[in-house]
N, C-alpha and C. Protein backbone atom coordinates (compact mmCIF):
# COMPACT_ATOMS: atom_id res chain seq x y z
N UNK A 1 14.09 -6.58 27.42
CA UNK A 1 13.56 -7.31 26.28
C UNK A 1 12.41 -6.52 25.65
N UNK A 2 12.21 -6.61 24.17
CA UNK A 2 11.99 -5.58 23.60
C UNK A 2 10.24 -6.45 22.82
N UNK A 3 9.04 -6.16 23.05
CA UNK A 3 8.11 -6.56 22.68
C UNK A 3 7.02 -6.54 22.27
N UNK A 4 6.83 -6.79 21.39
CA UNK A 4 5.18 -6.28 20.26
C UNK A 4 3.77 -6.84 21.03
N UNK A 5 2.43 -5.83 21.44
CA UNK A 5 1.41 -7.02 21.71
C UNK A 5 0.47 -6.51 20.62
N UNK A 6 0.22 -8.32 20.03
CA UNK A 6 -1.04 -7.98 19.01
C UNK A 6 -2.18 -7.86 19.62
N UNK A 7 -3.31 -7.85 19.24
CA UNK A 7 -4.62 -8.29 19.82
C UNK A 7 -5.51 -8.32 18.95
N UNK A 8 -6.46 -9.31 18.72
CA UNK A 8 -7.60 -8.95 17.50
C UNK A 8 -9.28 -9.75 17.89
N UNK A 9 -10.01 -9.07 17.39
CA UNK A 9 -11.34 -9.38 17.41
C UNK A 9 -11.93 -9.23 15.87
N UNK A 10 -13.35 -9.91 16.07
CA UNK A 10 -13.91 -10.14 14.36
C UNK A 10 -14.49 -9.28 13.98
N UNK A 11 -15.28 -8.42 14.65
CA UNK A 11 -16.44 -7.70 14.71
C UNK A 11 -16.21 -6.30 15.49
N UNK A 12 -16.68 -5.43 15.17
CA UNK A 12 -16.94 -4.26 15.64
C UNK A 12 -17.48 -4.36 16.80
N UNK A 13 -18.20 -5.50 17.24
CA UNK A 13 -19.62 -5.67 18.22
C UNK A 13 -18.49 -5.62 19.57
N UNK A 14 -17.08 -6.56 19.07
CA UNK A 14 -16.42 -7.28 20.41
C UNK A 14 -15.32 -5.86 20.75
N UNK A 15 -14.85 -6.00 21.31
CA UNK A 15 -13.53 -5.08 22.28
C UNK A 15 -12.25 -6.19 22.58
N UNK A 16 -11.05 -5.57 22.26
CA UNK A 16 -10.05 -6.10 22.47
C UNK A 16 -9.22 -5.88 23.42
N UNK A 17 -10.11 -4.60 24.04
CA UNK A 17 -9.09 -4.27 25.48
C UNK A 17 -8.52 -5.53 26.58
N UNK A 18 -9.76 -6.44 26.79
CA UNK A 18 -9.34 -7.17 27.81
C UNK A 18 -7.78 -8.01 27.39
N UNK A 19 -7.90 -8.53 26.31
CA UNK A 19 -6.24 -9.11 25.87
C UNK A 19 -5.44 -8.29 25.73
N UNK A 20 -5.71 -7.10 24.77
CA UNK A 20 -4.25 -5.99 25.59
C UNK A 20 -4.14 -5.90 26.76
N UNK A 21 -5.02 -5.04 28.26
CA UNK A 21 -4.76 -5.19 29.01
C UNK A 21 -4.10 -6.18 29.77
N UNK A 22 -4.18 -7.62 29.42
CA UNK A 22 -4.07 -8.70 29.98
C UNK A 22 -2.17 -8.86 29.67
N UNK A 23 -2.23 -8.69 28.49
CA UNK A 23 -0.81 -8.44 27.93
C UNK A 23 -0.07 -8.16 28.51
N UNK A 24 -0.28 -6.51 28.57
CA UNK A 24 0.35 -5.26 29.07
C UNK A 24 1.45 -5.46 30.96
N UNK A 25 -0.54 -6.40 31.36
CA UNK A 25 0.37 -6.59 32.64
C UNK A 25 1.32 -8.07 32.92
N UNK A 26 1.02 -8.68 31.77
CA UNK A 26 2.30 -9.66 31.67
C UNK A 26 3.44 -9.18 31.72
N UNK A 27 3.59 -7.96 30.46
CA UNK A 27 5.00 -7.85 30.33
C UNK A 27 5.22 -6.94 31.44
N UNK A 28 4.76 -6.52 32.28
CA UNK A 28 5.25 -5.65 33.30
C UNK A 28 5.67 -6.34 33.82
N UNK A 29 5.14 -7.66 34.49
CA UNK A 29 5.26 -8.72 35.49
C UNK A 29 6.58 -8.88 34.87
N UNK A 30 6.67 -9.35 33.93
CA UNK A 30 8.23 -10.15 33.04
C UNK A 30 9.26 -9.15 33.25
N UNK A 31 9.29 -7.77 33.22
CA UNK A 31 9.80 -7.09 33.13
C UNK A 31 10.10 -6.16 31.23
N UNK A 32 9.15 -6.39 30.68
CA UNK A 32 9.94 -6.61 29.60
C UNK A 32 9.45 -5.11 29.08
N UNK A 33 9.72 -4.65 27.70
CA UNK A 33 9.65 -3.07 27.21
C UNK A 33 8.29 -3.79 26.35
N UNK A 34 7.04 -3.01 26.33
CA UNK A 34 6.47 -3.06 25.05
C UNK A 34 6.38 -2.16 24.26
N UNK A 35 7.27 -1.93 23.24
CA UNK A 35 7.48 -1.10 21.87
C UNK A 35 6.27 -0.82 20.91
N UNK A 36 5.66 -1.39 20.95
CA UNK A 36 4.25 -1.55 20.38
C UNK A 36 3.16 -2.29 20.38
N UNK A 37 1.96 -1.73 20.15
CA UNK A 37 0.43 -2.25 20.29
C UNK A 37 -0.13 -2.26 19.29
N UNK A 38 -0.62 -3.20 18.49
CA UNK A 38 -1.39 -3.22 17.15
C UNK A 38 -2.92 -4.17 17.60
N UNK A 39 -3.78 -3.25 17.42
CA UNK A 39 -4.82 -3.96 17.80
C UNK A 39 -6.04 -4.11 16.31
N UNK A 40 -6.62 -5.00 15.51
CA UNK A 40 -7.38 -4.56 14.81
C UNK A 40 -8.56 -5.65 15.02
N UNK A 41 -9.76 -5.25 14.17
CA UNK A 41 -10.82 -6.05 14.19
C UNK A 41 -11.17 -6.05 12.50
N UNK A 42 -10.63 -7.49 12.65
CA UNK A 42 -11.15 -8.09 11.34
C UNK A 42 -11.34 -9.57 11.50
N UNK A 43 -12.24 -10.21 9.80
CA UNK A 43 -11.68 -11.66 10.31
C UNK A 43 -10.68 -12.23 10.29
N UNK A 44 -10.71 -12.85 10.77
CA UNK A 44 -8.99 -13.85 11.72
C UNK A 44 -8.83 -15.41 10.21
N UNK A 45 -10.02 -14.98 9.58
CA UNK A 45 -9.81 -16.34 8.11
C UNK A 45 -9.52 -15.85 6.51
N UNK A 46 -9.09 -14.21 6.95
CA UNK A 46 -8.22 -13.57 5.52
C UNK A 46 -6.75 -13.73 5.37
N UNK A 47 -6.66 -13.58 3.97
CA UNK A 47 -5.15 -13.97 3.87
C UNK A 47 -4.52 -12.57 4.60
N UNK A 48 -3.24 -13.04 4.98
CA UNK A 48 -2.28 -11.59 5.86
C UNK A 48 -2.20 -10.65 5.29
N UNK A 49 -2.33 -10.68 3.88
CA UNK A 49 -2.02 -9.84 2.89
C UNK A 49 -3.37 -8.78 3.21
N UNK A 50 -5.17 -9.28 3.52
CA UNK A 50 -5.77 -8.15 3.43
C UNK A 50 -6.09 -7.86 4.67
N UNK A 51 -4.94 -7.80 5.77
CA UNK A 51 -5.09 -7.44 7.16
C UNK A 51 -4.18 -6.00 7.34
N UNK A 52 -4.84 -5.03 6.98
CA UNK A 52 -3.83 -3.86 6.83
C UNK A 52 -2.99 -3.79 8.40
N UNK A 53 -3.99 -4.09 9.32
CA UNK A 53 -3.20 -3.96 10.83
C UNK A 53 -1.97 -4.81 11.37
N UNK A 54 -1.80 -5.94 11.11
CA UNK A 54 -1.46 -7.51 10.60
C UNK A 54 0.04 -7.13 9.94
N UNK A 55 -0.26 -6.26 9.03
CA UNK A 55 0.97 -6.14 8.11
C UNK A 55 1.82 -5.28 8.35
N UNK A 56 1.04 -4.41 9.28
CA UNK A 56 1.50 -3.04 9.52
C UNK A 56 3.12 -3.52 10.84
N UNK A 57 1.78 -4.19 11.70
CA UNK A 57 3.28 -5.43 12.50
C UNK A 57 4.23 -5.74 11.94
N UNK A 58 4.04 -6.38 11.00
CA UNK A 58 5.13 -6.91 10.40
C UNK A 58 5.97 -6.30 9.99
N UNK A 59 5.55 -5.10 9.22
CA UNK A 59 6.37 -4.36 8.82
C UNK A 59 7.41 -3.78 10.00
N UNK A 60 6.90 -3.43 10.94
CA UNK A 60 7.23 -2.76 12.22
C UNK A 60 8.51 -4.28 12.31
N UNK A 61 8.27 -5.13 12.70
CA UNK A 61 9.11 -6.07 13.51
C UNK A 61 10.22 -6.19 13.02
N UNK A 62 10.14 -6.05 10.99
CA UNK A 62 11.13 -6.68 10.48
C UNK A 62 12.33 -5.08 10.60
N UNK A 63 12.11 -4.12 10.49
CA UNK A 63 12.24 -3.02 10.69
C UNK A 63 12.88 -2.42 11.77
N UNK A 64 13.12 -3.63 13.37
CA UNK A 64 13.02 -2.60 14.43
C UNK A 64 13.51 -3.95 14.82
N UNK A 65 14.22 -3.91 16.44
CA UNK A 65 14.49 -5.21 16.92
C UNK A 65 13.88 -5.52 18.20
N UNK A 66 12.83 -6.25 17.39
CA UNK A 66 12.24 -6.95 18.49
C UNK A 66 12.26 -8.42 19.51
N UNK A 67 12.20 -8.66 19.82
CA UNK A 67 12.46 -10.26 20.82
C UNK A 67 11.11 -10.62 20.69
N UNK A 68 10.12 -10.58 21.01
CA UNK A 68 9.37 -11.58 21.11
C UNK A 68 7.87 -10.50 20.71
N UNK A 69 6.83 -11.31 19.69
CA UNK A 69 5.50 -10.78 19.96
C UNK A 69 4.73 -11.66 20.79
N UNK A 70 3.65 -11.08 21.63
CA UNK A 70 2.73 -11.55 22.36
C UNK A 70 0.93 -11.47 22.01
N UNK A 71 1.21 -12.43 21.75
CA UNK A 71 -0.94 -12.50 21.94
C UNK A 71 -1.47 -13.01 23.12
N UNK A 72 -2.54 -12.87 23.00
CA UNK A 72 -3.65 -13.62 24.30
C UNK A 72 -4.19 -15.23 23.85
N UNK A 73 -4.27 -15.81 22.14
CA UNK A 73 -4.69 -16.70 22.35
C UNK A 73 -4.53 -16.95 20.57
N UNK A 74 -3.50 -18.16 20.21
CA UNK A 74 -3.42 -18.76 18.60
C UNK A 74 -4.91 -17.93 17.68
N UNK A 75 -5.95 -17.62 17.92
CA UNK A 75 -6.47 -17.77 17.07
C UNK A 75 -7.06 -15.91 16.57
N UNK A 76 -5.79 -15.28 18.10
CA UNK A 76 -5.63 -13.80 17.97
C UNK A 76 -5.01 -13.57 16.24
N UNK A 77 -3.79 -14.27 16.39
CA UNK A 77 -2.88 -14.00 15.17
C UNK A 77 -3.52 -14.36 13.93
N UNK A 78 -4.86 -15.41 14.00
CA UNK A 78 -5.44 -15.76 12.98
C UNK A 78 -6.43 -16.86 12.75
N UNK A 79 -7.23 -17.33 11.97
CA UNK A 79 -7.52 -18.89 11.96
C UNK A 79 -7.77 -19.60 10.79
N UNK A 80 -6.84 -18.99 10.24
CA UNK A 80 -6.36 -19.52 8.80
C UNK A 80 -5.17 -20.28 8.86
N UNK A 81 -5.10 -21.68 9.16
CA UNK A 81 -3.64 -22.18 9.74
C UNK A 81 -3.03 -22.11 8.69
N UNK A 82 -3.10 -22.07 7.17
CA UNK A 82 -1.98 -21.56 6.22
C UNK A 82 -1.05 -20.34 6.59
N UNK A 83 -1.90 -19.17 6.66
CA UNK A 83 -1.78 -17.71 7.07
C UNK A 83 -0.83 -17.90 8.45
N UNK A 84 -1.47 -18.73 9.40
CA UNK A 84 -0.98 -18.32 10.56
C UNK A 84 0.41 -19.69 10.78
N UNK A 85 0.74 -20.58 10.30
CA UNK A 85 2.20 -20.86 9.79
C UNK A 85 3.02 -20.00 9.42
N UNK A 86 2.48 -19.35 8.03
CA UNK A 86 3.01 -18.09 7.28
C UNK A 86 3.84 -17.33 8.14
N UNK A 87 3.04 -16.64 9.09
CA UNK A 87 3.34 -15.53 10.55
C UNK A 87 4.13 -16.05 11.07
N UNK A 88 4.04 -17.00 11.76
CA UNK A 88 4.98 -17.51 12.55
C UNK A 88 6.59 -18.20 11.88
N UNK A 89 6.31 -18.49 10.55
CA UNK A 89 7.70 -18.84 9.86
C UNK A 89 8.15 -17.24 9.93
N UNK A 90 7.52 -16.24 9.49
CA UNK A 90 8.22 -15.02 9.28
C UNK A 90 9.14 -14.53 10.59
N UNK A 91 8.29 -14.97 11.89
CA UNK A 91 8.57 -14.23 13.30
C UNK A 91 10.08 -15.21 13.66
N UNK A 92 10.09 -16.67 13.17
CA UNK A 92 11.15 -17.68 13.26
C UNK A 92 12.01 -17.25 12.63
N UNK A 93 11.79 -16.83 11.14
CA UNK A 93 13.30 -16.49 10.71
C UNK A 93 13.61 -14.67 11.17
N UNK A 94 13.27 -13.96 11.78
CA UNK A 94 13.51 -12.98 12.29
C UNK A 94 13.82 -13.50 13.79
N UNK A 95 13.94 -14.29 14.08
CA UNK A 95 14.62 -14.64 15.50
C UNK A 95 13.81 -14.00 16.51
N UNK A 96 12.43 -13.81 15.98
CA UNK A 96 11.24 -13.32 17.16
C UNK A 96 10.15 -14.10 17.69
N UNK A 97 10.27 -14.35 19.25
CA UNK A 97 9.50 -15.58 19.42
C UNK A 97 8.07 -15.23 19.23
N UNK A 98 7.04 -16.38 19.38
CA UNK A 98 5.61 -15.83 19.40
C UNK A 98 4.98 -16.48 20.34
N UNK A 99 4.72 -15.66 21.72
CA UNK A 99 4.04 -16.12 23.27
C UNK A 99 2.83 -16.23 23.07
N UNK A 100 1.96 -16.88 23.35
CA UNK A 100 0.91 -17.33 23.47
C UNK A 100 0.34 -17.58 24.85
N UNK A 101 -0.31 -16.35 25.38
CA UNK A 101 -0.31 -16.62 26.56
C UNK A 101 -1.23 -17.55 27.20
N UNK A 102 -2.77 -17.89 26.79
CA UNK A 102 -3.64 -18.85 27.28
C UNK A 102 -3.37 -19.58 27.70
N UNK A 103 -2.14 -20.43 26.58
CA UNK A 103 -1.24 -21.46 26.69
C UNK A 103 0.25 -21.78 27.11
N UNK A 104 0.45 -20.70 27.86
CA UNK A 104 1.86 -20.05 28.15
C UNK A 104 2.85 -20.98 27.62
N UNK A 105 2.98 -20.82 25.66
CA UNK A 105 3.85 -21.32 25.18
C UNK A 105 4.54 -20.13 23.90
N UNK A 106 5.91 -20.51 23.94
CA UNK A 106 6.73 -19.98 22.90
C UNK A 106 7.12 -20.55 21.75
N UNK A 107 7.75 -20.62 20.24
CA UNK A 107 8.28 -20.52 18.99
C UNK A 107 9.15 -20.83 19.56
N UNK A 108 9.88 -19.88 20.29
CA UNK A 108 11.34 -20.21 20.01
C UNK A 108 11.84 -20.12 21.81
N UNK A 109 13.29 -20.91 21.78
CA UNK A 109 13.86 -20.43 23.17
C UNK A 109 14.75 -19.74 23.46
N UNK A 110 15.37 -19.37 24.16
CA UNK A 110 16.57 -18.32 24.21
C UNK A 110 17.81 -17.86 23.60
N UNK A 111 17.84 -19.14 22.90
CA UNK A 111 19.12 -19.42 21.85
C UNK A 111 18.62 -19.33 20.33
N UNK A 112 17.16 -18.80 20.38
CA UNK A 112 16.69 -18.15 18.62
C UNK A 112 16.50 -20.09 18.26
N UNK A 113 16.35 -20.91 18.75
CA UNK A 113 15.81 -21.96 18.44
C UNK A 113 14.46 -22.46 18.45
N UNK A 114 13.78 -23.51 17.64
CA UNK A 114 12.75 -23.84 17.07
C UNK A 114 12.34 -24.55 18.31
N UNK A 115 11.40 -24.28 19.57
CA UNK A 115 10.76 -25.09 20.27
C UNK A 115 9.45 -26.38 19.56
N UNK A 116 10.44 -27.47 19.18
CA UNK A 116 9.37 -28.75 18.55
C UNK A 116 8.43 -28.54 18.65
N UNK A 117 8.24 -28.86 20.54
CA UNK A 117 7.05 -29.47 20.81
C UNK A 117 5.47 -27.82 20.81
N UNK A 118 6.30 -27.00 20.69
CA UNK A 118 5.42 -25.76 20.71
C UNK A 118 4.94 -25.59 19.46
N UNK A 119 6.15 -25.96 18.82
CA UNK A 119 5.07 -25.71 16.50
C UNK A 119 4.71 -26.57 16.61
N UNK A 120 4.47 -28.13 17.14
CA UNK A 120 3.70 -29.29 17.08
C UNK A 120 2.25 -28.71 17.54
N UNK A 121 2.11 -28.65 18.62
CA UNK A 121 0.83 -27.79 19.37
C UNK A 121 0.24 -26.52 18.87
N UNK A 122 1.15 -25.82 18.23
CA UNK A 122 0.26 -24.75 17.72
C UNK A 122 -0.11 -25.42 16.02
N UNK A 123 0.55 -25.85 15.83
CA UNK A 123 -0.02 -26.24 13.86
C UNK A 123 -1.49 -27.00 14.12
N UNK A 124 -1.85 -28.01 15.50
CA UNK A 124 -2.86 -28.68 16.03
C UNK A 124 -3.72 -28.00 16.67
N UNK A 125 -3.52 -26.76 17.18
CA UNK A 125 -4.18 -25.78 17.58
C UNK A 125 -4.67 -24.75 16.55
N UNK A 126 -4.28 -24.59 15.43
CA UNK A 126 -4.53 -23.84 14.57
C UNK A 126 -5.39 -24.70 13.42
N UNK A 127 -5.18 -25.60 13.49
CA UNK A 127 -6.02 -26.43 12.02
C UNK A 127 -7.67 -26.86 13.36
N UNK A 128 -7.65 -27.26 14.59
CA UNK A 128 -8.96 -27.37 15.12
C UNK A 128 -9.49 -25.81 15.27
N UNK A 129 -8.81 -24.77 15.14
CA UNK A 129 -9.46 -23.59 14.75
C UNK A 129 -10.57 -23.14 14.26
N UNK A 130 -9.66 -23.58 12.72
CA UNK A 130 -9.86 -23.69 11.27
C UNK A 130 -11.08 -24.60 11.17
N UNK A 131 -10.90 -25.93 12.18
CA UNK A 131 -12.31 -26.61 11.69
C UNK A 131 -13.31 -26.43 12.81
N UNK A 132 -13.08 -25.82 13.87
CA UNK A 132 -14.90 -25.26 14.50
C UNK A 132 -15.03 -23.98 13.64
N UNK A 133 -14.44 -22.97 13.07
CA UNK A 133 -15.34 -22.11 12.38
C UNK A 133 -15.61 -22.64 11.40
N UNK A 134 -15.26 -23.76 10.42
CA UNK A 134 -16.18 -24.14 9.34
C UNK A 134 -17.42 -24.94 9.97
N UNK A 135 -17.28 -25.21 11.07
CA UNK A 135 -18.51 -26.17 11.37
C UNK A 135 -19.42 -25.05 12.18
N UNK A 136 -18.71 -23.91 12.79
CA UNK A 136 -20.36 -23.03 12.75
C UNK A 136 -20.50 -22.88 12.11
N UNK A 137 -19.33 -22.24 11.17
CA UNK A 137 -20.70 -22.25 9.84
C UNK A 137 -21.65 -22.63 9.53
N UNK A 138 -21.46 -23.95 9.16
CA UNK A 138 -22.13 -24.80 9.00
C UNK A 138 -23.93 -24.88 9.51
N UNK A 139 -23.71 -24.52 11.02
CA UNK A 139 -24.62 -24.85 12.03
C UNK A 139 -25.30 -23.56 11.57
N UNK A 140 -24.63 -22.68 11.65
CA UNK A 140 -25.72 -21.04 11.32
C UNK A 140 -26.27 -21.59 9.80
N UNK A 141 -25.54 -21.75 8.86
CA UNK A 141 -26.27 -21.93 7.76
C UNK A 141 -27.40 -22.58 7.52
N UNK A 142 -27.32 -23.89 8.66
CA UNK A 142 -28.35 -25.22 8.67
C UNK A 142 -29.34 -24.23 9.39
N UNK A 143 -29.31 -23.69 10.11
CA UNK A 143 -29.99 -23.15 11.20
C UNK A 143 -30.94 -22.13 10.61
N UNK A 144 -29.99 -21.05 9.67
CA UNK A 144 -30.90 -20.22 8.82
C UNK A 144 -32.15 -21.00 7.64
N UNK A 145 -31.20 -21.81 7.26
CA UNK A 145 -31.88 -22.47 6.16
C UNK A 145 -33.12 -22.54 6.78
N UNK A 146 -33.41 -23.85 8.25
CA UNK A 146 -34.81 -24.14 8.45
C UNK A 146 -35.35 -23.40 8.83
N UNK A 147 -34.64 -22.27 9.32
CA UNK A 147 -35.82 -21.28 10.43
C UNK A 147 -36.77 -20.78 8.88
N UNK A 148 -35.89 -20.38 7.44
CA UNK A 148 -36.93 -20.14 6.41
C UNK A 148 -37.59 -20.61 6.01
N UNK A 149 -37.57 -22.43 6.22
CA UNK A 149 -38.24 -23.25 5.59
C UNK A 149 -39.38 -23.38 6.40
N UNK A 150 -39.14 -22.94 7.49
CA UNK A 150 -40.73 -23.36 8.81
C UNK A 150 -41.00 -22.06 8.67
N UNK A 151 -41.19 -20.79 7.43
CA UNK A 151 -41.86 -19.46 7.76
C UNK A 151 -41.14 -18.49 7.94
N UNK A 152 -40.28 -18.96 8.77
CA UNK A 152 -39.24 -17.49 9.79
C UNK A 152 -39.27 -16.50 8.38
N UNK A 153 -38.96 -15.12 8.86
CA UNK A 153 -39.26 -13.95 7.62
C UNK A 153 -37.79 -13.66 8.28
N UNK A 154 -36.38 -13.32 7.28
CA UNK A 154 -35.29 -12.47 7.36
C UNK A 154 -35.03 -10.65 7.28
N UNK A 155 -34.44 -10.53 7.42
CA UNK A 155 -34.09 -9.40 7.27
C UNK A 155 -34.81 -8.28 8.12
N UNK A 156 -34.69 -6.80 7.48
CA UNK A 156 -34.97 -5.97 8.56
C UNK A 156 -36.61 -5.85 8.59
N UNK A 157 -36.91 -4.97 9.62
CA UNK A 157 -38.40 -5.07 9.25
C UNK A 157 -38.45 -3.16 8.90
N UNK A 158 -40.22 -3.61 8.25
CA UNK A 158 -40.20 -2.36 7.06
C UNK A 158 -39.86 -1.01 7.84
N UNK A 159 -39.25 0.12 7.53
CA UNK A 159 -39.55 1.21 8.20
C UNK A 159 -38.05 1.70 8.75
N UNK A 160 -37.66 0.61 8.76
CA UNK A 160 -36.19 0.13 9.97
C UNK A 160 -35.24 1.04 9.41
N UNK A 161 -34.65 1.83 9.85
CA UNK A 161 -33.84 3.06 9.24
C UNK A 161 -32.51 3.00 10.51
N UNK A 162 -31.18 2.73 9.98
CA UNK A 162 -30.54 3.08 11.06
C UNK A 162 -30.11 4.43 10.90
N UNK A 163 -29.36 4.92 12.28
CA UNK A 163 -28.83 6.37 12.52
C UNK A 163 -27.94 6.60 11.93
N UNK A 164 -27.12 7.65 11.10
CA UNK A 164 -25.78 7.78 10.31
C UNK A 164 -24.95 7.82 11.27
N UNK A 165 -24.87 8.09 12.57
CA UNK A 165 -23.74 8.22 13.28
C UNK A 165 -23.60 6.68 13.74
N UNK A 166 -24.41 5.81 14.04
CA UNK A 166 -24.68 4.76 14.72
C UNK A 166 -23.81 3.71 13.59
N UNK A 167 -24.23 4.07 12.09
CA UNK A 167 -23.98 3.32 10.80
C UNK A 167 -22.64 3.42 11.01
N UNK A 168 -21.84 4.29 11.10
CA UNK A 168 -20.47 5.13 11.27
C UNK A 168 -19.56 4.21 12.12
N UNK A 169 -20.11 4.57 13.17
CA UNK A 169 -19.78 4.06 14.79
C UNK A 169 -19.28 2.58 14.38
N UNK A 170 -20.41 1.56 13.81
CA UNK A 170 -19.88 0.13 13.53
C UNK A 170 -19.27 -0.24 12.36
N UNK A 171 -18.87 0.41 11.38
CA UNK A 171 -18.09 0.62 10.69
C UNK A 171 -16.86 1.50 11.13
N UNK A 172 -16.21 1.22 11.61
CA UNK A 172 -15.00 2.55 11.60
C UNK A 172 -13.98 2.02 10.71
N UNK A 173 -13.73 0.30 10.68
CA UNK A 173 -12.53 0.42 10.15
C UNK A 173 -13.14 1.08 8.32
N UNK A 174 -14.26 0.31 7.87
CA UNK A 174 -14.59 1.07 6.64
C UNK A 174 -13.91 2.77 6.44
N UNK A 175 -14.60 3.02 7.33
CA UNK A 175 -14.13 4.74 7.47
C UNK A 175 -13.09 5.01 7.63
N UNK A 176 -12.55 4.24 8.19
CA UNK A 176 -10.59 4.93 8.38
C UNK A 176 -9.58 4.44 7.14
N UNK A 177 -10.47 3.17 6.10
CA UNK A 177 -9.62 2.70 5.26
C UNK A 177 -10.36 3.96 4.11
N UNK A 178 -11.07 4.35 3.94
CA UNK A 178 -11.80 5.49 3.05
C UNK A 178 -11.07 6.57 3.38
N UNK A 179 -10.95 7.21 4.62
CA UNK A 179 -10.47 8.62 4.49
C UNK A 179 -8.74 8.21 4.28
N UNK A 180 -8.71 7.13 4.19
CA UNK A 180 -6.80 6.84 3.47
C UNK A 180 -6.88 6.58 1.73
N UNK A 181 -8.06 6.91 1.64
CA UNK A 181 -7.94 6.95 0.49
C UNK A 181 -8.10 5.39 -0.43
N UNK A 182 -8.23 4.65 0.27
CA UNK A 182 -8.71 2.93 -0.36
C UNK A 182 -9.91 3.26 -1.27
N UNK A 183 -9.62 2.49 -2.24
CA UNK A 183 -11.19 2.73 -3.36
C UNK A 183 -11.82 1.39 -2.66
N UNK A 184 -13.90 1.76 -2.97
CA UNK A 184 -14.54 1.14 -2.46
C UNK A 184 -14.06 -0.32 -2.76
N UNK A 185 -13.64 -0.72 -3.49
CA UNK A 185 -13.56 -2.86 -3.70
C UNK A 185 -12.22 -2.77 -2.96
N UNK A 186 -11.56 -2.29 -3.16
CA UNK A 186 -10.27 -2.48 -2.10
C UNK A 186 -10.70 -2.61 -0.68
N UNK A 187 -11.69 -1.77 -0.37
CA UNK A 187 -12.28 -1.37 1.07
C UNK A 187 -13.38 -2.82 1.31
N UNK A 188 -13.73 -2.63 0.48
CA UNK A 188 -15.04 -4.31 0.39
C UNK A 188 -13.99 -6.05 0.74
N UNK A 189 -12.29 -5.77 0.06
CA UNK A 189 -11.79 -6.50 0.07
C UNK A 189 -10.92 -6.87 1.41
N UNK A 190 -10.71 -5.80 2.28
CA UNK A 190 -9.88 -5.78 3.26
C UNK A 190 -11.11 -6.18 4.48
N UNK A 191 -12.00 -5.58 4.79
CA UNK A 191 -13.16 -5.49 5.75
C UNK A 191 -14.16 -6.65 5.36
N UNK A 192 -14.07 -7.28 4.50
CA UNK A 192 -15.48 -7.99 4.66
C UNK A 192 -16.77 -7.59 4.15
N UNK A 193 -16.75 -6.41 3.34
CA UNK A 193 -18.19 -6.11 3.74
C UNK A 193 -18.98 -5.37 2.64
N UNK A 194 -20.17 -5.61 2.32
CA UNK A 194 -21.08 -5.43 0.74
C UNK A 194 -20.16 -4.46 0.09
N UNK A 195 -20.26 -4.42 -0.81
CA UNK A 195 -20.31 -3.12 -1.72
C UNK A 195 -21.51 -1.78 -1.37
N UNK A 196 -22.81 -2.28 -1.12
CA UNK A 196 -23.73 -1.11 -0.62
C UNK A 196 -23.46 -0.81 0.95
N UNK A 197 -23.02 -1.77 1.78
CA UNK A 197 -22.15 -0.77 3.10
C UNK A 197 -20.93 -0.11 2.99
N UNK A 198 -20.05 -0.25 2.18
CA UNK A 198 -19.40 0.38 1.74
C UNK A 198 -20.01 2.20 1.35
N UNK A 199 -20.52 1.52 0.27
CA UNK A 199 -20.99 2.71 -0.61
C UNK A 199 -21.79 3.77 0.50
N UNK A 200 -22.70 3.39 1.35
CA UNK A 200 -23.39 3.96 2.05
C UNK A 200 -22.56 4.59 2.89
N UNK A 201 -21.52 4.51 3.68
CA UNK A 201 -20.28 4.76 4.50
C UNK A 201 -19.81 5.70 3.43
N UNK A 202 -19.19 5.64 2.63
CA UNK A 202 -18.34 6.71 2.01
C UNK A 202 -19.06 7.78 1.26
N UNK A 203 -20.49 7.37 1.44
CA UNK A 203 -21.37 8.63 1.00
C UNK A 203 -21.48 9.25 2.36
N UNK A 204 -22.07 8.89 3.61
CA UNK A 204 -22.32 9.31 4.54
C UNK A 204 -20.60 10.74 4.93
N UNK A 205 -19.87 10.13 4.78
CA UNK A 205 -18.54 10.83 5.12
C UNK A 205 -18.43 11.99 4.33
N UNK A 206 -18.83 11.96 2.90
CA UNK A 206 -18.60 12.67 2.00
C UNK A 206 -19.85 14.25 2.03
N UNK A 207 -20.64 13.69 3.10
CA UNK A 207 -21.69 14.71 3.21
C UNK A 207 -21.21 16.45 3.79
C-alpha cells in the first residue's frame, strides 16, 4: 500500500519532525510504502490555494497512485474547516483515504467508501479548531490591548539589531519562495508576512 505523509507546523519557531517521525514508524508497523513526505510550515487558516507545500501534494496524489495520506492530527491538514472539507472531498473522490492518526480514524474503507461516522467527527473536529484559534485570538488581542493600557511599552527595544544570518535562518520559507523567483506580494501572500520582512530578506540575499 502506497502512502503520502503530510506534516505541518505554523511557525518557523516549531519542528515537524516529531509527526513525521511518528508517521514514518506507523507505516512501517502497517507495512505500508511511503512514496512521499511533504512537510511545510505555514498557517494551517490559509486558503489551499496559498499553501505552495499543500498543493504541491496534491498535485503529487492526483498524478501518482496513491491509497491513503497520513497526518499526525486534523488540524495538520489545516484549520480552516472550509479548506480542510475542500482536501478531503478532493482525497474522496481520488479514492485516497485520509488517516488521522491521534485519532486513529479514516475517510474512507477498503471498498473506496465514505466512512459516515469519520466525516461526522472530523467536520466537528475541524470547525472546534476553527473556533479555539479565533478565541486565542481573541485572548492575545484582549491581553495586548491591556498590557498597553496599564503602560506596558511594545515592540523592540532601542538599539535591538538582529543578525542577517539569524533574520535568514527564521525566514527560510521567505527565502526559498524568493530564490524561485515569487515577487515580493506574492511572497507576503503565501507566508504571512510584512512587506518590510519580506523586503529586508530579499535584500539580504541579493547582497
Amino acid at each position: 500500500m502506497k502512502v503520502v505523509i503530510f506534516s505541518r507546523v505554523s511557525t518557523n519557531s516549531q519542528d515537524y519532525k516529531r509527526q513525521t517521525e511518528e508517521l514514518k514508524e506507523y507505516s512501517t508497523k502497517m507495512g505500508y510504502e511511503v512514496v512521499g513526505t511533504y512537510e511545510e510550515k505555514i498557517s494551517g487558516g490559509k486558503e489551499n490555494e496559498e499553501r505552495p507545500i499543500l498543493m504541491e501534494m496534491v498535485n503529487f496524489i492526483k498524478k501518482n497512485k496513491i491509497d491513503k495520506v497520513l497526518c499526525w492530527e486534523l488540524s495538520r491538514i489545516g484549520r480552516n474547516t472550509i479548506e480542510v472539507l475542500k482536501t478531503i472531498k478532493l482525497l474522496n473522490d481520488n479514492c485516497i483515504s485520509l488517516y488521522i492518526k491521534n485519532y486513529n480514524i479514516e475517510t474512507l474503507n477498503d471498498k473506496c467508501e465514505m466512512n459516515g461516522l469519520s466525516q461526522f467527527l472530523i467536520q466537528i473536529l475541524s470547525s472546534v479548531s476553527e473556533m479555539e484559534k479565533t478565541t486565542i485570538r481573541s485572548r492575545v488581542k484582549s491581553g495586548y490591548e491591556n498590557f498597553r493600557k496599564n503602560g506596558g511599552k511594545v515592540g523592540r527595544k532601542e538599539g535591538f539589531k538582529k543578525d542577517n544570518e539569524l533574520i535568514l535562518s527564521e525566514h527560510k520559507e521567505v527565502v526559498k519562495l524568493l530564490k524561485q523567483g515569487y515577487s515580493v506580494r506574492k511572497v507576503m501572500k503565501l507566508t504571512d508576512k510584512s512587506s518590510g520582512t519580506v523586503q529586508k530578506v530579499k535584500k539580504l540575499i541579493e547582497e
